[in-house]
N, C-alpha and C. Protein backbone atom coordinates (compact mmCIF):
# COMPACT_ATOMS: atom_id res chain seq x y z
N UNK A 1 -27.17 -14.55 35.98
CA UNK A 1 -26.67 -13.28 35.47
C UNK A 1 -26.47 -13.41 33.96
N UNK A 2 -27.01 -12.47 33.21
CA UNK A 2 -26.71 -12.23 31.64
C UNK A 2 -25.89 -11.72 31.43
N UNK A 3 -24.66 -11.69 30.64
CA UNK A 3 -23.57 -10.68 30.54
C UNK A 3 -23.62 -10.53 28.95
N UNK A 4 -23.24 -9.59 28.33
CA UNK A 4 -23.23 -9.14 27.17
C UNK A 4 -21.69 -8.65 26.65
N UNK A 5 -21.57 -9.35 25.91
CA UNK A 5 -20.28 -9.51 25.20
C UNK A 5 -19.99 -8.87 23.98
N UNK A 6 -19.32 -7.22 23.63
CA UNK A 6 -19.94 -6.92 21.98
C UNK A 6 -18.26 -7.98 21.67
N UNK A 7 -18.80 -7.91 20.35
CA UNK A 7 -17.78 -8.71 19.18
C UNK A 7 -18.45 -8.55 17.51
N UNK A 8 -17.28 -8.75 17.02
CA UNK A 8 -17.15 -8.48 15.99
C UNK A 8 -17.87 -9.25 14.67
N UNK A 9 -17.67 -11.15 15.03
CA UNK A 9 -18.46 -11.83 14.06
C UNK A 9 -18.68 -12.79 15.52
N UNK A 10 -19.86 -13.79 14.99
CA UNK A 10 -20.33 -15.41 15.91
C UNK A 10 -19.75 -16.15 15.54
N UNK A 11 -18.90 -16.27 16.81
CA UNK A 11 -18.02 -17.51 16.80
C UNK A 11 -18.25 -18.28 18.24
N UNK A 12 -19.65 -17.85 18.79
CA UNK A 12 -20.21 -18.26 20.34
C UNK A 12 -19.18 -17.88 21.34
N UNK A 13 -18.98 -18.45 21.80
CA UNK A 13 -17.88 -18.34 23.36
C UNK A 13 -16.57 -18.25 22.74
N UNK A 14 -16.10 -18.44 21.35
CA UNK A 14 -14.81 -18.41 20.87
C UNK A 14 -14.79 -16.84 20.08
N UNK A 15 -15.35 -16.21 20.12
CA UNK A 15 -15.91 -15.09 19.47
C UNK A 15 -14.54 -13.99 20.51
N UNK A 16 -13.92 -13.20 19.68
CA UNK A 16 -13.02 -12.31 20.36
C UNK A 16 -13.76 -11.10 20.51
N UNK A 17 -13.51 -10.86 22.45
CA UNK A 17 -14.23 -9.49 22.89
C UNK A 17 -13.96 -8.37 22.03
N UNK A 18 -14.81 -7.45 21.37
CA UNK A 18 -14.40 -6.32 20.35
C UNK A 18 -14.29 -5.43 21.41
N UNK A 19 -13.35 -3.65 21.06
CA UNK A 19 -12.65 -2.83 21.54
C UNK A 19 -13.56 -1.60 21.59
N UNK A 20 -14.91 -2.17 21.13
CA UNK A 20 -15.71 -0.54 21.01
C UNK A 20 -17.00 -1.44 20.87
N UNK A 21 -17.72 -0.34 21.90
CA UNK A 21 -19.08 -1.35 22.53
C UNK A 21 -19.92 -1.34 21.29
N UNK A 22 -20.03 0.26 20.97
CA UNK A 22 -21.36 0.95 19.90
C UNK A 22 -21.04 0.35 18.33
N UNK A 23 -19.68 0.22 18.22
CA UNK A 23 -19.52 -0.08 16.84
C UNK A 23 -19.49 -1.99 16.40
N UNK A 24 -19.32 -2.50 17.30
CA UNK A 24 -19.69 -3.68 17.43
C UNK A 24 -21.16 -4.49 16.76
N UNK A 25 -20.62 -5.21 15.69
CA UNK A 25 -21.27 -5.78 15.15
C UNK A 25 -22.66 -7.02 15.53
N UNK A 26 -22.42 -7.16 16.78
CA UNK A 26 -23.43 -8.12 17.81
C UNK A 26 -22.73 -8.43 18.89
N UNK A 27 -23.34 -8.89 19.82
CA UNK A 27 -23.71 -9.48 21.19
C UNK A 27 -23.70 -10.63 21.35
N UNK A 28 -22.82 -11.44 22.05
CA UNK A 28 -22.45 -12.85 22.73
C UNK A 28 -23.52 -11.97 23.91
N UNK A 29 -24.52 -13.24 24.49
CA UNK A 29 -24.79 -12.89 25.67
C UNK A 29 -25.40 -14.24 26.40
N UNK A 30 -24.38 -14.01 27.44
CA UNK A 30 -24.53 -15.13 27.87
C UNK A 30 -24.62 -15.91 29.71
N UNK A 31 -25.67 -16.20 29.19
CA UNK A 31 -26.61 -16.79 30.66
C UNK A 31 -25.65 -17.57 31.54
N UNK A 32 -25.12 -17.09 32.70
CA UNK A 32 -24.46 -17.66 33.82
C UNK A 32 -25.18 -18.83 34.57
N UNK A 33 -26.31 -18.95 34.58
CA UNK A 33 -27.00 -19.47 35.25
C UNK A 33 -27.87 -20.62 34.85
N UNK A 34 -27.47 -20.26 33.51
CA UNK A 34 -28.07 -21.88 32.20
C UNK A 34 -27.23 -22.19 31.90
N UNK A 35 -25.80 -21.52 31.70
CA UNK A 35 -25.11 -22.35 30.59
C UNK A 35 -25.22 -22.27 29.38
N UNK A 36 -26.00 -21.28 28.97
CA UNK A 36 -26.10 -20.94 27.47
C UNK A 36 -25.91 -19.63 26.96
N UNK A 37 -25.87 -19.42 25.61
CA UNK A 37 -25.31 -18.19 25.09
C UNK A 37 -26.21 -18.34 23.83
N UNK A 38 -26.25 -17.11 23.34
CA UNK A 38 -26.87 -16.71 22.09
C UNK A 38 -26.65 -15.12 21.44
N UNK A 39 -26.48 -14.96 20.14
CA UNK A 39 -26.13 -13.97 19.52
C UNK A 39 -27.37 -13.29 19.58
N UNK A 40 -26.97 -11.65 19.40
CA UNK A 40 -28.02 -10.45 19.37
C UNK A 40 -27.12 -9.74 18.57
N UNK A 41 -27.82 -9.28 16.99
CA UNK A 41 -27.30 -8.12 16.27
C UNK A 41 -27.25 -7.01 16.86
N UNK A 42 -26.02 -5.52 16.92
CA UNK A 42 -26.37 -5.05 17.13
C UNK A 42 -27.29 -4.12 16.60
N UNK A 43 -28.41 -3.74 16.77
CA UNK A 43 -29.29 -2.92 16.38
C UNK A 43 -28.96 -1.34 16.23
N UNK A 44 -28.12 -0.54 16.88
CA UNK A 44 -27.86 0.74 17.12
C UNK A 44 -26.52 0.63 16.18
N UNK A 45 -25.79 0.08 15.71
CA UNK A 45 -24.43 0.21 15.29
C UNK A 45 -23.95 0.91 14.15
N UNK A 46 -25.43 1.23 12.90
CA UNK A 46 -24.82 2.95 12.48
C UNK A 46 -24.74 4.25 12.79
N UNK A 47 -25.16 4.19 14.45
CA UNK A 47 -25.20 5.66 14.55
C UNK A 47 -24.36 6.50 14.65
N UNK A 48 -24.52 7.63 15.05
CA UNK A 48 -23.70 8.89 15.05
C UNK A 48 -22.48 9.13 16.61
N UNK A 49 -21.60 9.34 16.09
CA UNK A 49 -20.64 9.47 17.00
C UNK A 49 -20.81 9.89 18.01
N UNK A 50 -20.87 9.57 19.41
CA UNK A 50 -21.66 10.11 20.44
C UNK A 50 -23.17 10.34 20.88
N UNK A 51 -23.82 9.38 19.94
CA UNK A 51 -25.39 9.00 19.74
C UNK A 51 -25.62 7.68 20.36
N UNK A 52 -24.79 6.84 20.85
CA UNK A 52 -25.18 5.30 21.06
C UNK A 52 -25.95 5.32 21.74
N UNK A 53 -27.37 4.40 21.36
CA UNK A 53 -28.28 4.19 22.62
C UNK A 53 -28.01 2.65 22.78
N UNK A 54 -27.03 2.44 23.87
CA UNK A 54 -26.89 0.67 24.36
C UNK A 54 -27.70 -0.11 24.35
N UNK A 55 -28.51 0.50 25.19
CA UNK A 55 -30.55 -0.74 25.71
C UNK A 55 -30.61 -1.10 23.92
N UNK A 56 -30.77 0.04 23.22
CA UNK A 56 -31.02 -0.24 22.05
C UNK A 56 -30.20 -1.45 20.90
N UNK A 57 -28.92 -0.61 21.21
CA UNK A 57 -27.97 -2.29 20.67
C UNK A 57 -28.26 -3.47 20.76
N UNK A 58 -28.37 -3.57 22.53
CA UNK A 58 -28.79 -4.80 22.70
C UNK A 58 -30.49 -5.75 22.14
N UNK A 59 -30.95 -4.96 21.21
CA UNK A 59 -32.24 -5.24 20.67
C UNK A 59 -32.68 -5.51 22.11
N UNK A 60 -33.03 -4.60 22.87
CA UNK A 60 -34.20 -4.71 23.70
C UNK A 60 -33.96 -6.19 24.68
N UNK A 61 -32.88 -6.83 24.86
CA UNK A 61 -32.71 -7.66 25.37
C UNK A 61 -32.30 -7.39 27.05
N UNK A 62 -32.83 -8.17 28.33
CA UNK A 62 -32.50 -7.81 29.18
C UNK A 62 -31.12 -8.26 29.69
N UNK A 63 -29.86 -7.47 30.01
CA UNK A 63 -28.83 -7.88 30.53
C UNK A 63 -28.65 -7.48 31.97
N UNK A 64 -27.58 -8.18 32.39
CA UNK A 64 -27.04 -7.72 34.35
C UNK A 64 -25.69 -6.49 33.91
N UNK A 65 -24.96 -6.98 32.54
CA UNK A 65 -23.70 -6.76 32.49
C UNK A 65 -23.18 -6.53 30.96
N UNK A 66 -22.11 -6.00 31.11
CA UNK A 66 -21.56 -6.02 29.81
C UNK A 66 -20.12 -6.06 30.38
N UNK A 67 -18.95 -6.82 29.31
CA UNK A 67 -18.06 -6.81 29.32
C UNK A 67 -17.41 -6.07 28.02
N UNK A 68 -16.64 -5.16 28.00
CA UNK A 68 -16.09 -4.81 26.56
C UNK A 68 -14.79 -3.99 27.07
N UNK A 69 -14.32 -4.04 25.72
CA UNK A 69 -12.82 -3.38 25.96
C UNK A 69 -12.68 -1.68 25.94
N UNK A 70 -13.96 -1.46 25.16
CA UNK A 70 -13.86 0.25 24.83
C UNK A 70 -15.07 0.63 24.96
N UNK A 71 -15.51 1.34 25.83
CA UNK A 71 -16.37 2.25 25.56
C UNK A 71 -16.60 3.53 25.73
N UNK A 72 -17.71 4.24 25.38
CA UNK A 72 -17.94 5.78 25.25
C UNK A 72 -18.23 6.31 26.49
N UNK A 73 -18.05 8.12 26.74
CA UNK A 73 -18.82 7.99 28.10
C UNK A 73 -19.94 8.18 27.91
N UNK A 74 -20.56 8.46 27.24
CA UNK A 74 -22.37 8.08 26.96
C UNK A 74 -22.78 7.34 27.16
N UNK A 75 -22.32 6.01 26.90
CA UNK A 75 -22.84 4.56 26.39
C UNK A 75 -22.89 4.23 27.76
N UNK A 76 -21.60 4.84 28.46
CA UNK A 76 -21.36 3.79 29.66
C UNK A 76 -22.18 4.43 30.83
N UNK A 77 -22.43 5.91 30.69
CA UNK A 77 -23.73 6.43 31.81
C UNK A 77 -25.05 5.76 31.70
N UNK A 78 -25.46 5.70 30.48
CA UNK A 78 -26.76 4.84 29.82
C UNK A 78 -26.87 3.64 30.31
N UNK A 79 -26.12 2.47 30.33
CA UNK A 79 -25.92 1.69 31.06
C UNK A 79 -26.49 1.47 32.16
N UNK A 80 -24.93 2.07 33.05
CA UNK A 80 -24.99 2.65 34.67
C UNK A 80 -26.99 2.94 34.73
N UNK A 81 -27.07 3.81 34.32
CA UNK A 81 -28.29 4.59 34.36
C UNK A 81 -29.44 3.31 34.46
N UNK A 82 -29.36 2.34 33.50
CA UNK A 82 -30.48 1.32 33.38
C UNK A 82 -29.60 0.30 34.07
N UNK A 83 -29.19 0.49 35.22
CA UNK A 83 -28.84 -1.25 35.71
C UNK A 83 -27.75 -1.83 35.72
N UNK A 84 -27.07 -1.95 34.67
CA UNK A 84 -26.20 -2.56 34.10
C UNK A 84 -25.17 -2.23 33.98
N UNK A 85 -24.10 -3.07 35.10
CA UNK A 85 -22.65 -2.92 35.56
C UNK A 85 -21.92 -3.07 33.97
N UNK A 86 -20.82 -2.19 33.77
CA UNK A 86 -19.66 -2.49 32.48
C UNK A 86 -18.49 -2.91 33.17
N UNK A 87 -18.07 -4.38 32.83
CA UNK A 87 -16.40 -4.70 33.06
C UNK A 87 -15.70 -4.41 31.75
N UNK A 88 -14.62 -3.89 32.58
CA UNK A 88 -13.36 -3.61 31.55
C UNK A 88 -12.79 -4.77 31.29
N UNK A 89 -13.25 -5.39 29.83
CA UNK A 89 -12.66 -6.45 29.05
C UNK A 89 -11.25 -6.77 28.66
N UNK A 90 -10.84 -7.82 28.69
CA UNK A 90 -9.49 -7.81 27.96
C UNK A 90 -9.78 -8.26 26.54
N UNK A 91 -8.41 -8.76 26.03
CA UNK A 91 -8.32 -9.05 24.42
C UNK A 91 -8.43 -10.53 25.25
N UNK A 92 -9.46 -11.47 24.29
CA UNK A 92 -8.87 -12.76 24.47
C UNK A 92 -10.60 -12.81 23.73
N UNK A 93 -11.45 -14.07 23.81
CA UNK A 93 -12.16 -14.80 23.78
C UNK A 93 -13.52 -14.05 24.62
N UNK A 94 -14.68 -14.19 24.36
CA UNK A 94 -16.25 -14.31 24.94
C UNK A 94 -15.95 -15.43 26.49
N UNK A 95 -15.41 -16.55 25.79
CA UNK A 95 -15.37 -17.66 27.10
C UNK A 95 -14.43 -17.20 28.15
N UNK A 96 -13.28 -16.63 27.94
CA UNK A 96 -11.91 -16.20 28.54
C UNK A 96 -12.56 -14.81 29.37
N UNK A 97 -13.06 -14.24 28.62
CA UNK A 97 -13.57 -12.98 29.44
C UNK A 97 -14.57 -13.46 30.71
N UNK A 98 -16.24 -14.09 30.56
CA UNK A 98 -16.42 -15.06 30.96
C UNK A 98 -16.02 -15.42 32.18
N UNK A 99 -15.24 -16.66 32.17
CA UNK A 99 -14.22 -16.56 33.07
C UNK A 99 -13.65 -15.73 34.12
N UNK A 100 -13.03 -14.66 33.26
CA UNK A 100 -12.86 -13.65 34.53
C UNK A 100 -13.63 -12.83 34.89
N UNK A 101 -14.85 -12.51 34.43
CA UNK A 101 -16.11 -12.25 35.04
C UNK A 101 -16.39 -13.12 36.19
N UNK A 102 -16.42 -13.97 36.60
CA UNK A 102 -17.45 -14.85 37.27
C UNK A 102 -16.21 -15.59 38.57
N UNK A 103 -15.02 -14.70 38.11
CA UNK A 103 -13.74 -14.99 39.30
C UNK A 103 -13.84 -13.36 40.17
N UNK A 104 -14.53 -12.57 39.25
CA UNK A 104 -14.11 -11.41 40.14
C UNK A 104 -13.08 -10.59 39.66
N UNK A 105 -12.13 -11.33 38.22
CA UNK A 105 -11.00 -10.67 38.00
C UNK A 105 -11.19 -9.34 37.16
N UNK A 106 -12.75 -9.37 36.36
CA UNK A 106 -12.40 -8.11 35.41
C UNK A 106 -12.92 -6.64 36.05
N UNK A 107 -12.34 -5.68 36.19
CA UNK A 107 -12.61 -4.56 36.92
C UNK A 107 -13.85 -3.91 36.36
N UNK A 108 -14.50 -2.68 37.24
CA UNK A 108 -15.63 -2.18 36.36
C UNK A 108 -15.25 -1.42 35.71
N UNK A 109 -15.76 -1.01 34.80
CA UNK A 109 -15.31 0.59 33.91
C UNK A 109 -15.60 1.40 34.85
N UNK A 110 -14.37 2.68 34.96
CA UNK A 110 -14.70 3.87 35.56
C UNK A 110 -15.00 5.10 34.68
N UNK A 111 -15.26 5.94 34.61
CA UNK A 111 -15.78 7.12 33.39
C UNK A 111 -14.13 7.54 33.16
N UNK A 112 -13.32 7.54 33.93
CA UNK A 112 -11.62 8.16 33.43
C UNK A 112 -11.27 7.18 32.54
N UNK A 113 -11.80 5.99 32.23
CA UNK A 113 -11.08 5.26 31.33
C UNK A 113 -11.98 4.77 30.29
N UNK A 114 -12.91 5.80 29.25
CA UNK A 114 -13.81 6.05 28.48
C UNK A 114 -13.14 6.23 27.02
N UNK A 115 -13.93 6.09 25.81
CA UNK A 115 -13.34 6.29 25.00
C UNK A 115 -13.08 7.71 24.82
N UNK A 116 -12.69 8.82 24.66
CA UNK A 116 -12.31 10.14 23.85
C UNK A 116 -12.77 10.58 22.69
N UNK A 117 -13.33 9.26 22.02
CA UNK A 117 -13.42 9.76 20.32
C UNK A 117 -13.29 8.72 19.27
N UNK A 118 -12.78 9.24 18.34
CA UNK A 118 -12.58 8.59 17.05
C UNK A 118 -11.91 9.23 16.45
N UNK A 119 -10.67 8.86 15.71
CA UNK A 119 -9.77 9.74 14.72
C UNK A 119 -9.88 11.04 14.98
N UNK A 120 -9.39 11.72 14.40
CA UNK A 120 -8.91 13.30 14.09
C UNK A 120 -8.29 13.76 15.62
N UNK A 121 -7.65 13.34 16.30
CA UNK A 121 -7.44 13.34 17.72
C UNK A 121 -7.92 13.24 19.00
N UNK A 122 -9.23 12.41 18.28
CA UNK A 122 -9.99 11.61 19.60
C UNK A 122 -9.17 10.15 20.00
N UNK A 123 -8.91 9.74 20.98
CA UNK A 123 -8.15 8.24 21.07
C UNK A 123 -9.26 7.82 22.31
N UNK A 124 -8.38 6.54 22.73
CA UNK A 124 -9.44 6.12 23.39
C UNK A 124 -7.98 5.63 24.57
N UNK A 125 -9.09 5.36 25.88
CA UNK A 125 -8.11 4.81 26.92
C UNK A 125 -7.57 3.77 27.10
N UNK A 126 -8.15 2.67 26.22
CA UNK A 126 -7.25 1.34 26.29
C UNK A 126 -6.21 0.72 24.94
């Protein structure tokens, strides 16, 4: 299983899960099944507010999963739509998340707990 991790800078498995999938600066993604991990810029990350194309973020890379703390409900139908389960991330680490991926502990995203927005009285659910 590939899981995809957005974050902020590469710091590999020590890299802290970021809070917003689309605005996320790259991709921890990392192979359950090798034991290895490797960074992916994100590719989509100037776009337009409610424009994210995910597949695209991920530069065309194939994933099972994503773990993140925030996301859109666009991003997260797009997803859904191509395959690819979203767990609701905590704050901690790429490795720590990880972890509770592969225990069963991190829940999936449901669309009620989506982001809302961005400033001017958009908030988000977590």
């Amino acid at each position: 299983m590939i899981i995809a991790f957005p974050t902020m800078d590469d710091k590999g498995m020590e890299s802290q899960v970021y809070g917003h999938f689309g605005s996320a600066s790259c991709f921890i993604l990392v192979d359950s099944d090798k034991s290895t991990h490797k960074t992916v810029s994100n590719a989509d990350q100037n776009h337009q507010q409610g424009q994210c194309r995910p597949v695209a973020a991920l530069g065309g890379k194939i994933v099972d999963a994503v773990a993140v703390g925030g996301i859109g409900l666009g991003a997260l139908q797009k997803l859904n739509a191509a395959g690819i389960k979203v767990f609701r991330g905590v704050e901690g680490s790429v490795n720590e998340n990880f972890e509770l991926v592969k225990s069963g502990s991190l829940p999936i995203f449901s669309t009620d707990q989506t982001c809302a927005g961005h400033g001017a009285g958009g908030g988000c659910a977590h």
